[in-house]
Every structure is written in C-alpha cells, then in structure tokens.
N, C-alpha and C. Protein backbone atom coordinates (compact mmCIF):
# COMPACT_ATOMS: atom_id res chain seq x y z
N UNK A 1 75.79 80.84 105.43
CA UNK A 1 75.77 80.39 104.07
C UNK A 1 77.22 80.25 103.60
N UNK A 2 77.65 78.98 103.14
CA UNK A 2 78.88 79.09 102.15
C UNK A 2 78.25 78.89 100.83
N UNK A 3 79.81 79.67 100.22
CA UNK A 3 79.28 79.51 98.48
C UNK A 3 80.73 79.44 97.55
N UNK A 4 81.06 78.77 97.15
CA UNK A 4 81.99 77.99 96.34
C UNK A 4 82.28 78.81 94.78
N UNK A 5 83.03 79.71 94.96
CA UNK A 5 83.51 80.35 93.52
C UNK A 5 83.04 81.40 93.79
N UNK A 6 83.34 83.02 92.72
CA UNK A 6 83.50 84.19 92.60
C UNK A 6 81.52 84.97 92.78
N UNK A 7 81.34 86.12 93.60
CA UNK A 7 80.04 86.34 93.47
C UNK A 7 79.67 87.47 93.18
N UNK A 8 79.42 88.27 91.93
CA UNK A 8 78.84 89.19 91.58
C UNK A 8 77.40 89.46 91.98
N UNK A 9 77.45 90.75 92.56
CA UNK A 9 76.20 91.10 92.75
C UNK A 9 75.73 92.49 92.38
N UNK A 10 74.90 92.51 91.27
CA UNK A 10 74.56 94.06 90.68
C UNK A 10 73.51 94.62 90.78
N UNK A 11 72.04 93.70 91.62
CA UNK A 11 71.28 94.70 91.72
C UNK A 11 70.79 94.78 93.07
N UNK A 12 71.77 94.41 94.05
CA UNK A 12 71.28 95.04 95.13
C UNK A 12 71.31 93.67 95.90
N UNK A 13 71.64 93.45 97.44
CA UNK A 13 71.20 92.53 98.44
C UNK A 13 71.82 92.98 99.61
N UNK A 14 70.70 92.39 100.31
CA UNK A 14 70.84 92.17 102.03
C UNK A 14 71.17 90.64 102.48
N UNK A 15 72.11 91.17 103.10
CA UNK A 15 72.57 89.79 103.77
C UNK A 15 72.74 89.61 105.26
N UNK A 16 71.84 88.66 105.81
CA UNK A 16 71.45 88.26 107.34
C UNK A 16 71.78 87.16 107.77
N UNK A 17 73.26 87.79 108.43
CA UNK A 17 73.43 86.79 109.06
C UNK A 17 75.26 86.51 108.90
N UNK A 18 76.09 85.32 108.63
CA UNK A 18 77.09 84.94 107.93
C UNK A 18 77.52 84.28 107.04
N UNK A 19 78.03 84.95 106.31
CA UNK A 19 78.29 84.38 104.50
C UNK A 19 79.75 84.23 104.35
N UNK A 20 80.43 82.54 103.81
CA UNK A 20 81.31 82.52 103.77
C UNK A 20 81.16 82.02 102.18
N UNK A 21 82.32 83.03 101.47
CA UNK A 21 82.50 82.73 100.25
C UNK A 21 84.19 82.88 99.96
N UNK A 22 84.52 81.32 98.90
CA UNK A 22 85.46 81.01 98.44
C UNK A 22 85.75 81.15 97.13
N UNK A 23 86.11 82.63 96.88
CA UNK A 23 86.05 83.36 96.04
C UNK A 23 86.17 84.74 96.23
N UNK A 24 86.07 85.18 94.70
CA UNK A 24 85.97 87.14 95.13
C UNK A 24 84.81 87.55 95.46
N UNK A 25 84.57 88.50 95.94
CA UNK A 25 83.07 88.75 96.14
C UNK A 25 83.20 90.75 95.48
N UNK A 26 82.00 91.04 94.54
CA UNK A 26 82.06 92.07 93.84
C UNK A 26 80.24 92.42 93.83
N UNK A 27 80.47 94.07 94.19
CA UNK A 27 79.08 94.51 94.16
C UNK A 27 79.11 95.82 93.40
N UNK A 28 78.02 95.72 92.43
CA UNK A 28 77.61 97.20 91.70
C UNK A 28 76.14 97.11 91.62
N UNK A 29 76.03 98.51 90.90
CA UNK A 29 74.78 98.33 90.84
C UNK A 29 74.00 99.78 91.57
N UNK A 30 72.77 100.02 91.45
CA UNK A 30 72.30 101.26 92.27
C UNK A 30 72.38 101.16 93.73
N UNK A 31 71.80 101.98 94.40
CA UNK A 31 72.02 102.01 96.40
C UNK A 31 70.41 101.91 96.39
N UNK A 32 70.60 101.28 97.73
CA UNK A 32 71.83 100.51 98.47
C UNK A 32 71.80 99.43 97.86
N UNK A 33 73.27 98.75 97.68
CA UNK A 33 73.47 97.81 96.75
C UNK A 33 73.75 96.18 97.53
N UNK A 34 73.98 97.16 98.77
CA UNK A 34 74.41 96.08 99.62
C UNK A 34 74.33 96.11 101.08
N UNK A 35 73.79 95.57 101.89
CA UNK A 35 73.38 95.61 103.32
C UNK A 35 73.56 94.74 103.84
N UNK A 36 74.92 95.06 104.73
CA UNK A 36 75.28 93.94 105.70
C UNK A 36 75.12 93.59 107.08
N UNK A 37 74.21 92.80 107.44
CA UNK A 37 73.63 92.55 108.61
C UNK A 37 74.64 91.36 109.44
N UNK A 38 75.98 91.30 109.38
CA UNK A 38 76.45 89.82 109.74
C UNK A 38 77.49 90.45 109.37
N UNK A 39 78.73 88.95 109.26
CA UNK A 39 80.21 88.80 109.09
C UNK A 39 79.94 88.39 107.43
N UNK A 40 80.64 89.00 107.07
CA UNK A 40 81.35 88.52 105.34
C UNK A 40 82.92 88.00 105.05
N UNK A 41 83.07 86.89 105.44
CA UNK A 41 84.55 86.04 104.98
C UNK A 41 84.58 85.86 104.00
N UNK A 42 85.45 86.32 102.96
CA UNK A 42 86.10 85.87 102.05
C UNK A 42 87.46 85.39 101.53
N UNK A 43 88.06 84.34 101.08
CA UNK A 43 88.93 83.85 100.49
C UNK A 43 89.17 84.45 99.14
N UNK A 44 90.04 85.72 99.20
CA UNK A 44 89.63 86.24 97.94
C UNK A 44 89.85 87.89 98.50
N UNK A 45 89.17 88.81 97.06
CA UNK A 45 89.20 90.22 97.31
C UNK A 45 87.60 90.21 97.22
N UNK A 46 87.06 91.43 97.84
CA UNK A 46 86.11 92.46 98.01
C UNK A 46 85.91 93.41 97.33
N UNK A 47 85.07 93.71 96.63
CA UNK A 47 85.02 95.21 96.13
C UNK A 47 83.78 95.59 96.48
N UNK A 48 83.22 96.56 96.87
CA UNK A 48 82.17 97.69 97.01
C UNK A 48 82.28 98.25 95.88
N UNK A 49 82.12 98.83 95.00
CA UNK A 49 81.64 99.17 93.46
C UNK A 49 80.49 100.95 93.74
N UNK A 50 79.89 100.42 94.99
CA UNK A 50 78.83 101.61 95.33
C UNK A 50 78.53 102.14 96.48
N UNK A 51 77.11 101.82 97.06
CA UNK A 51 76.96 102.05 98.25
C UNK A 51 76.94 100.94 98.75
N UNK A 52 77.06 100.92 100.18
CA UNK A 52 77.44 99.88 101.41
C UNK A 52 76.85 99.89 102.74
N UNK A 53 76.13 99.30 103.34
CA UNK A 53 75.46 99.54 104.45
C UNK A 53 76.31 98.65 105.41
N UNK A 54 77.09 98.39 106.32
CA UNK A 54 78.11 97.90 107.14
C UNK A 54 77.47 97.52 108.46
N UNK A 55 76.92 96.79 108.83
CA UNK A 55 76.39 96.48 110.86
C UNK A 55 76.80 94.90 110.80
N UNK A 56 78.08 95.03 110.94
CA UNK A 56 78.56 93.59 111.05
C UNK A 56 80.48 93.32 110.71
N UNK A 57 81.10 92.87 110.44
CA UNK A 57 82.69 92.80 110.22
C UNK A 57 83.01 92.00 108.74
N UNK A 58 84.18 92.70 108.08
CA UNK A 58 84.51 92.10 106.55
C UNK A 58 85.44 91.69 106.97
N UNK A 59 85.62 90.54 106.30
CA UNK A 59 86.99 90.13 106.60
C UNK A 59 87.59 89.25 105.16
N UNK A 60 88.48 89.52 104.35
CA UNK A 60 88.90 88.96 103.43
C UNK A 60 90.70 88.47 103.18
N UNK A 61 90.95 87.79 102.78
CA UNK A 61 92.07 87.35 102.75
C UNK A 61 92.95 87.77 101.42
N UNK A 62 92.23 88.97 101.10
CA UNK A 62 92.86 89.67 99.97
C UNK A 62 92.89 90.99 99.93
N UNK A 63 92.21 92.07 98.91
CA UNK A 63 91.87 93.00 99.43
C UNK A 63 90.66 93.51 99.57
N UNK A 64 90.53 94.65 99.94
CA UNK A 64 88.76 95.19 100.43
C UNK A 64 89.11 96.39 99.59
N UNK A 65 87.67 96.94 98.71
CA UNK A 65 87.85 98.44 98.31
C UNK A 65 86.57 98.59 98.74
N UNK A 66 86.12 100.04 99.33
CA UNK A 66 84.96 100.83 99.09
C UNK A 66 85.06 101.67 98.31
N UNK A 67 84.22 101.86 97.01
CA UNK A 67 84.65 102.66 96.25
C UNK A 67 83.05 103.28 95.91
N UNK A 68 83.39 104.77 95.24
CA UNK A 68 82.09 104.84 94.82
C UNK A 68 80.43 105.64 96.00
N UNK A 69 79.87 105.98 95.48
CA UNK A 69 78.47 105.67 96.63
C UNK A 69 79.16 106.26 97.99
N UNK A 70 78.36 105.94 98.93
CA UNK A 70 78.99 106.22 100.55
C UNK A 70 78.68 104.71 101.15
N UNK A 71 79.86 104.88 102.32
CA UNK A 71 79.78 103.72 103.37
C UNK A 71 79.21 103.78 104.36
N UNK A 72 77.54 103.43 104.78
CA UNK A 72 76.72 103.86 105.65
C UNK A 72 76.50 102.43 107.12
N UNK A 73 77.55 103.34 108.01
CA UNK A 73 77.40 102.51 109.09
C UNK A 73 76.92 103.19 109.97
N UNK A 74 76.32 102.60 111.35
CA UNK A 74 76.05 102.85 112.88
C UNK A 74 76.91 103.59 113.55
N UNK A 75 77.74 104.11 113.53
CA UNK A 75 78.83 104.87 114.86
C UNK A 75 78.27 104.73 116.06
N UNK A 76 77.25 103.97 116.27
CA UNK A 76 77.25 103.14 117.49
C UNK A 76 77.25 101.39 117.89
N UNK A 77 77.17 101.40 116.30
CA UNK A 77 77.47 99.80 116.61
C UNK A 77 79.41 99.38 115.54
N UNK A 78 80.30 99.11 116.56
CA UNK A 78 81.75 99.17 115.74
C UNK A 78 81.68 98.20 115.00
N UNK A 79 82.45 98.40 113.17
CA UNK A 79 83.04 97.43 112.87
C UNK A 79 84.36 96.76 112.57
N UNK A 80 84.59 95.95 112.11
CA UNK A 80 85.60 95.76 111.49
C UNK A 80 86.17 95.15 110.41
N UNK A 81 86.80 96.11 109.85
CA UNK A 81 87.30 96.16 108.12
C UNK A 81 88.81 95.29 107.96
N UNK A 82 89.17 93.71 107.72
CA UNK A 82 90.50 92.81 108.14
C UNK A 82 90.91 92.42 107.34
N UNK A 83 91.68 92.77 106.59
CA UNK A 83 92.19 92.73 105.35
C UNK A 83 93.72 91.33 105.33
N UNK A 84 93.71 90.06 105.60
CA UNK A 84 94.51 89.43 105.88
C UNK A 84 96.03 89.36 105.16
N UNK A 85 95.76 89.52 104.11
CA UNK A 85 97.21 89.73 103.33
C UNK A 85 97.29 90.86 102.38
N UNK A 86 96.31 91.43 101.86
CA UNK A 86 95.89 92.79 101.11
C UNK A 86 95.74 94.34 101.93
N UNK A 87 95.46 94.97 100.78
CA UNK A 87 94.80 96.46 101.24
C UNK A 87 93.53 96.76 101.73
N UNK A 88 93.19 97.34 102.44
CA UNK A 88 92.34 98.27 102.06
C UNK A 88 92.10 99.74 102.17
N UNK A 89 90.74 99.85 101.28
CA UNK A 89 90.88 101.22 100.66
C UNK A 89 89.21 101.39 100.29
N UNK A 90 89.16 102.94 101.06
CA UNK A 90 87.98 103.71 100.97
C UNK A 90 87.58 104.99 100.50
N UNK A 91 87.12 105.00 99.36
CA UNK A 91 87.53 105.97 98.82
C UNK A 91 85.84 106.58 98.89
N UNK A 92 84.41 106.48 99.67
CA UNK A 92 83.17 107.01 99.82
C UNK A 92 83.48 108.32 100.38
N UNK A 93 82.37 108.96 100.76
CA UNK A 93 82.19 110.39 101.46
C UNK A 93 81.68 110.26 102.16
N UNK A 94 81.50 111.03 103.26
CA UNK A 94 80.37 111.52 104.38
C UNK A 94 80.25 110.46 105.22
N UNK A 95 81.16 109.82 105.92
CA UNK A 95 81.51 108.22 106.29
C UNK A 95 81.63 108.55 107.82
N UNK A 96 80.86 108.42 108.86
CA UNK A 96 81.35 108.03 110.08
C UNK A 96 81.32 106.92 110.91
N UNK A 97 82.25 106.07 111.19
CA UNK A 97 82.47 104.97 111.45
C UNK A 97 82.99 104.61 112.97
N UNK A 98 82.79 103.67 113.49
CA UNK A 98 84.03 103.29 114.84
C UNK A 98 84.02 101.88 114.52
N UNK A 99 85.25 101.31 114.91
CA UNK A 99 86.03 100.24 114.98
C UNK A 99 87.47 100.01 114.77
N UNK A 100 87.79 99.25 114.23
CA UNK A 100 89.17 98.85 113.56
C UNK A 100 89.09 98.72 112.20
N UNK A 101 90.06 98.94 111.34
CA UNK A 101 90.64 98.85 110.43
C UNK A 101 91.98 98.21 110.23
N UNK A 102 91.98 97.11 109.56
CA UNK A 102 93.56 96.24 109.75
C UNK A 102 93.58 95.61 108.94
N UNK A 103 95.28 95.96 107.98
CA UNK A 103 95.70 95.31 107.24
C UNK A 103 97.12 95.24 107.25
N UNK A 104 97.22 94.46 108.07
CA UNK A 104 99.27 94.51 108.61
C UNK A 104 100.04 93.52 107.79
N UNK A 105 99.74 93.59 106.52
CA UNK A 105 100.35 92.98 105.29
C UNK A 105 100.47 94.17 103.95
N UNK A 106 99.29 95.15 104.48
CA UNK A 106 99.44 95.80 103.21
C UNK A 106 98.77 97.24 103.79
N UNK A 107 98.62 98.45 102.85
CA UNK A 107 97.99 99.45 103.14
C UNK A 107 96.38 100.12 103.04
N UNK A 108 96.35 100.97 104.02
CA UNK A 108 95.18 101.68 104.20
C UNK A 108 95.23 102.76 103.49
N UNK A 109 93.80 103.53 102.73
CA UNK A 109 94.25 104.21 101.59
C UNK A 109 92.80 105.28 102.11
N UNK A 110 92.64 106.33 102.45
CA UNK A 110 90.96 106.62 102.72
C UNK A 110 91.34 108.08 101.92
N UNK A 111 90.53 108.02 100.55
CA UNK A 111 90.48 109.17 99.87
C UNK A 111 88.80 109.61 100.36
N UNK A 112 88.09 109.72 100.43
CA UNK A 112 86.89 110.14 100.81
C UNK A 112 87.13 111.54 101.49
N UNK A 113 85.84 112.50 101.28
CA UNK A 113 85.61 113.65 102.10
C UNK A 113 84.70 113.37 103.02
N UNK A 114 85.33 114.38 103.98
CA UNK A 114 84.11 114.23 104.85
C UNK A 114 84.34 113.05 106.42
N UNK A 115 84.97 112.63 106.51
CA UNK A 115 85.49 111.22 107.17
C UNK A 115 85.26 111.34 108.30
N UNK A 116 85.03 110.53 109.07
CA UNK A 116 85.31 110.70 110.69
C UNK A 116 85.51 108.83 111.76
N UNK A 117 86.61 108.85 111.77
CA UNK A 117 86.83 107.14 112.37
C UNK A 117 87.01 107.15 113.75
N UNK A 118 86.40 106.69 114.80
CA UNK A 118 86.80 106.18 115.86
C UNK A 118 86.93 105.20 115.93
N UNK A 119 88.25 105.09 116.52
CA UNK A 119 88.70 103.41 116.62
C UNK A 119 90.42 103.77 116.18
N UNK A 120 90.87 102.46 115.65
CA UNK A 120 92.41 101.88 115.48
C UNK A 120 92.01 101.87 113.61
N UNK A 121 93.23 102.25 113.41
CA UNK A 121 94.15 102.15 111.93
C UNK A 121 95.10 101.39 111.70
N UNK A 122 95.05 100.03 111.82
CA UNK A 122 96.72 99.44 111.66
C UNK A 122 96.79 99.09 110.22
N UNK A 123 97.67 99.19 109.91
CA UNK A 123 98.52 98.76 108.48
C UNK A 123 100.35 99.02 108.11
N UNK A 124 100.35 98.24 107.18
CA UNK A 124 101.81 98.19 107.24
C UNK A 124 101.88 99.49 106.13
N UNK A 125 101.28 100.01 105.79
CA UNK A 125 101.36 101.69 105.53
C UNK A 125 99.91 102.13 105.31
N UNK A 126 100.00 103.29 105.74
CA UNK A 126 98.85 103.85 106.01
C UNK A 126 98.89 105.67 105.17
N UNK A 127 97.85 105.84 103.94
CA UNK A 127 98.12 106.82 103.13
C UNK A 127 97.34 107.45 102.54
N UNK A 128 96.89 108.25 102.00
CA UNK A 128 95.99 109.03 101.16
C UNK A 128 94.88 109.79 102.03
N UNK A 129 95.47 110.15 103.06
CA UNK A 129 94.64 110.67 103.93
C UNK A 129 93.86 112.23 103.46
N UNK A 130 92.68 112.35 103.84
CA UNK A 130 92.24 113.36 102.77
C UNK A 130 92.28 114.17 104.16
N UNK A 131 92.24 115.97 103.67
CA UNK A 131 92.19 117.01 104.79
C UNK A 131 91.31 116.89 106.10
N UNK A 132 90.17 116.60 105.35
CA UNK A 132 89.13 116.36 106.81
C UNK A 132 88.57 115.45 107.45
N UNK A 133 89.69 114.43 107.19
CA UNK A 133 89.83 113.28 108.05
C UNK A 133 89.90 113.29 109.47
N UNK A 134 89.26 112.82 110.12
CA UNK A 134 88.71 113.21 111.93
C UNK A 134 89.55 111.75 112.43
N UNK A 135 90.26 111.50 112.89
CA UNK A 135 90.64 109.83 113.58
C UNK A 135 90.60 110.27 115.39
N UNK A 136 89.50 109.68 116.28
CA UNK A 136 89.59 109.44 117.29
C UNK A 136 89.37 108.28 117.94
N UNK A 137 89.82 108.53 119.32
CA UNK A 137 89.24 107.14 120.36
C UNK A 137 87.74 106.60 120.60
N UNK A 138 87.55 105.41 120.13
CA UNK A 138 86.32 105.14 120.49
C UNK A 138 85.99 104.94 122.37
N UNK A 139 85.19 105.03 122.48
CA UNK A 139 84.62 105.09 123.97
C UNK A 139 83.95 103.66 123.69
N UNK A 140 83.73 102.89 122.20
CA UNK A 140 82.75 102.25 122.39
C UNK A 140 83.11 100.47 123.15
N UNK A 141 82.86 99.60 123.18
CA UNK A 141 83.16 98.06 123.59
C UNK A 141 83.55 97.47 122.37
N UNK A 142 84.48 97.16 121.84
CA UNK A 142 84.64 96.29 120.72
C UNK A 142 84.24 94.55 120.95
N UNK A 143 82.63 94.40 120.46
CA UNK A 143 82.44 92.97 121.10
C UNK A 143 83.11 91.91 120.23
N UNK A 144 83.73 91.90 119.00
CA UNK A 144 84.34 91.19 118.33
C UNK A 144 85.65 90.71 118.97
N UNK A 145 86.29 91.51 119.69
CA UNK A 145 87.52 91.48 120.41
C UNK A 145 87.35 90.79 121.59
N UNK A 146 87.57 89.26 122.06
CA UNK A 146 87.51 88.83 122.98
C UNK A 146 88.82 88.77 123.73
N UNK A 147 88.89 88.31 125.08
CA UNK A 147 90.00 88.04 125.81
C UNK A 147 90.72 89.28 126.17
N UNK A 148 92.08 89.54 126.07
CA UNK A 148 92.99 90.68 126.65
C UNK A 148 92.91 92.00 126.05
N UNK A 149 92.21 93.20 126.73
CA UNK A 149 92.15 94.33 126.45
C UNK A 149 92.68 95.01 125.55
N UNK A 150 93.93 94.60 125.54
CA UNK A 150 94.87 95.66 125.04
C UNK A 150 95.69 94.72 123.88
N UNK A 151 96.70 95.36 123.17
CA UNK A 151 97.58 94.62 122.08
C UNK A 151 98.56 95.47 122.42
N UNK A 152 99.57 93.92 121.86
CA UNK A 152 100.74 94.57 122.04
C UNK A 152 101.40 94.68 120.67
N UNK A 153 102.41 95.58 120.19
CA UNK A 153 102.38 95.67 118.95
C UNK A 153 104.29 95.53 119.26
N UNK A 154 104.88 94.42 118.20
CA UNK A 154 106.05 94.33 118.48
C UNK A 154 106.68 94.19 116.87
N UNK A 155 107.31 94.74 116.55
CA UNK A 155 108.47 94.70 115.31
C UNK A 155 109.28 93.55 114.92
C-alpha cells in the first residue's frame, strides 16, 4: 500500500504486509494499537504513542520513537529499527528483541526497564541506557541482510 501525506492512527490497526507512506506516520490510542506484520517505510518521522507489536522492519527517513505502552516482538523472529537521517528512541518496558538498530546520522536513546537486545546498536551516539539493559549476540540469521556477512565499519 502507498499513501500520500501524514497518517494518524488512534484506534488501533494491523497492518499485512508493506506500507509505504509519504509522510509522518503517528499512532495512539489503547493496545494494541498497532500490529506490524510487514515493512513500514516512511518519508518522514514515526511515532509509537503506545503499544507496538513489531514482526517485520521500520524504516523511516526521519525519526522513530517508541514511547509509552511496551514494544512486543518475537525474539525469534529479528527486526529492524533504520532510522535514515534521525533518532531513534525507546522508551517501553519489558522489551525483548533481536536484530539491528541503526541510526548513523543520529542517536539511540533506550530509557525503558527491563530490556534485553540481541543483535547490533549502531548510531552516531548511542545514550540513555537504563541499568538493566541486557545487549547480546544474536545466534539468529538476519534474513533482511542479504549478500556479505559481515560490515565493515570505517571513519
């Protein structure tokens, strides 16, 4: 699906499949407010407002917040959170996640309790790390990641 201008959503949706929107994209509202079954591109910023159900990759060209509610993903299926010229920032609880996280224009911010990430953290600063923040190696296949295993990271 594309969709042309800014998209508020306050009482809740599931989305199956891939949604490209040219615009901001903003969710409130009660839980789950939002269930993502697919890729979400946006031209624009992101906000999570609440709860978030994640089995699929965000990717925005601004910034991403989770705020609010909890961020309820698979820790067996990875995602990824790609923040192209912005932040992002997660500020839910009780969150265990694997994948990537990347925003090598701007910073990563994870106030939440409770945390636990397997996978990669890149950002051009990386901060607000709360005490019981867990960051390990995933064991898992990143299928989003095609071609050469590894990255090289150069200054």
């Amino acid at each position: 699906m594309y969709v042309t201008g800014n998209v508020n959503v306050s009482n809740g949706v599931v989305i199956n499949g891939d949604v490209y929107i040219d615009g901001n994209f903003t969710v409130n509202g009660g839980a789950p407010v939002c269930v993502l079954n697919g890729n979400l591109y946006v031209n624009g910023n992101i906000n999570f407002n609440n709860s978030v159900e994640v089995y699929g990759c965000v990717f925005a060209t601004g910034s991403i917040t989770f705020q609010g509610g909890s961020m309820k993903v698979n820790p067996s299926i990875p995602i990824c959170v790609y923040s192209q010229n912005g932040s992002i920032s997660i500020g839910t609880a009780a969150t265990e996640t694997t994948g990537i996280l990347y925003a090598p224009k701007g910073s990563i911010s994870i106030a939440g309790g409770t945390t636990k990430f397997n996978g990669s953290i890149i950002a051009d600063k990386v901060m607000g790390i709360p005490a019981d923040l867990i960051v390990g190696e995933s064991s898992i296949d990143l299928p989003f990641l095609k071609g050469v295993p590894y990255v090289h990271l150069v200054r």
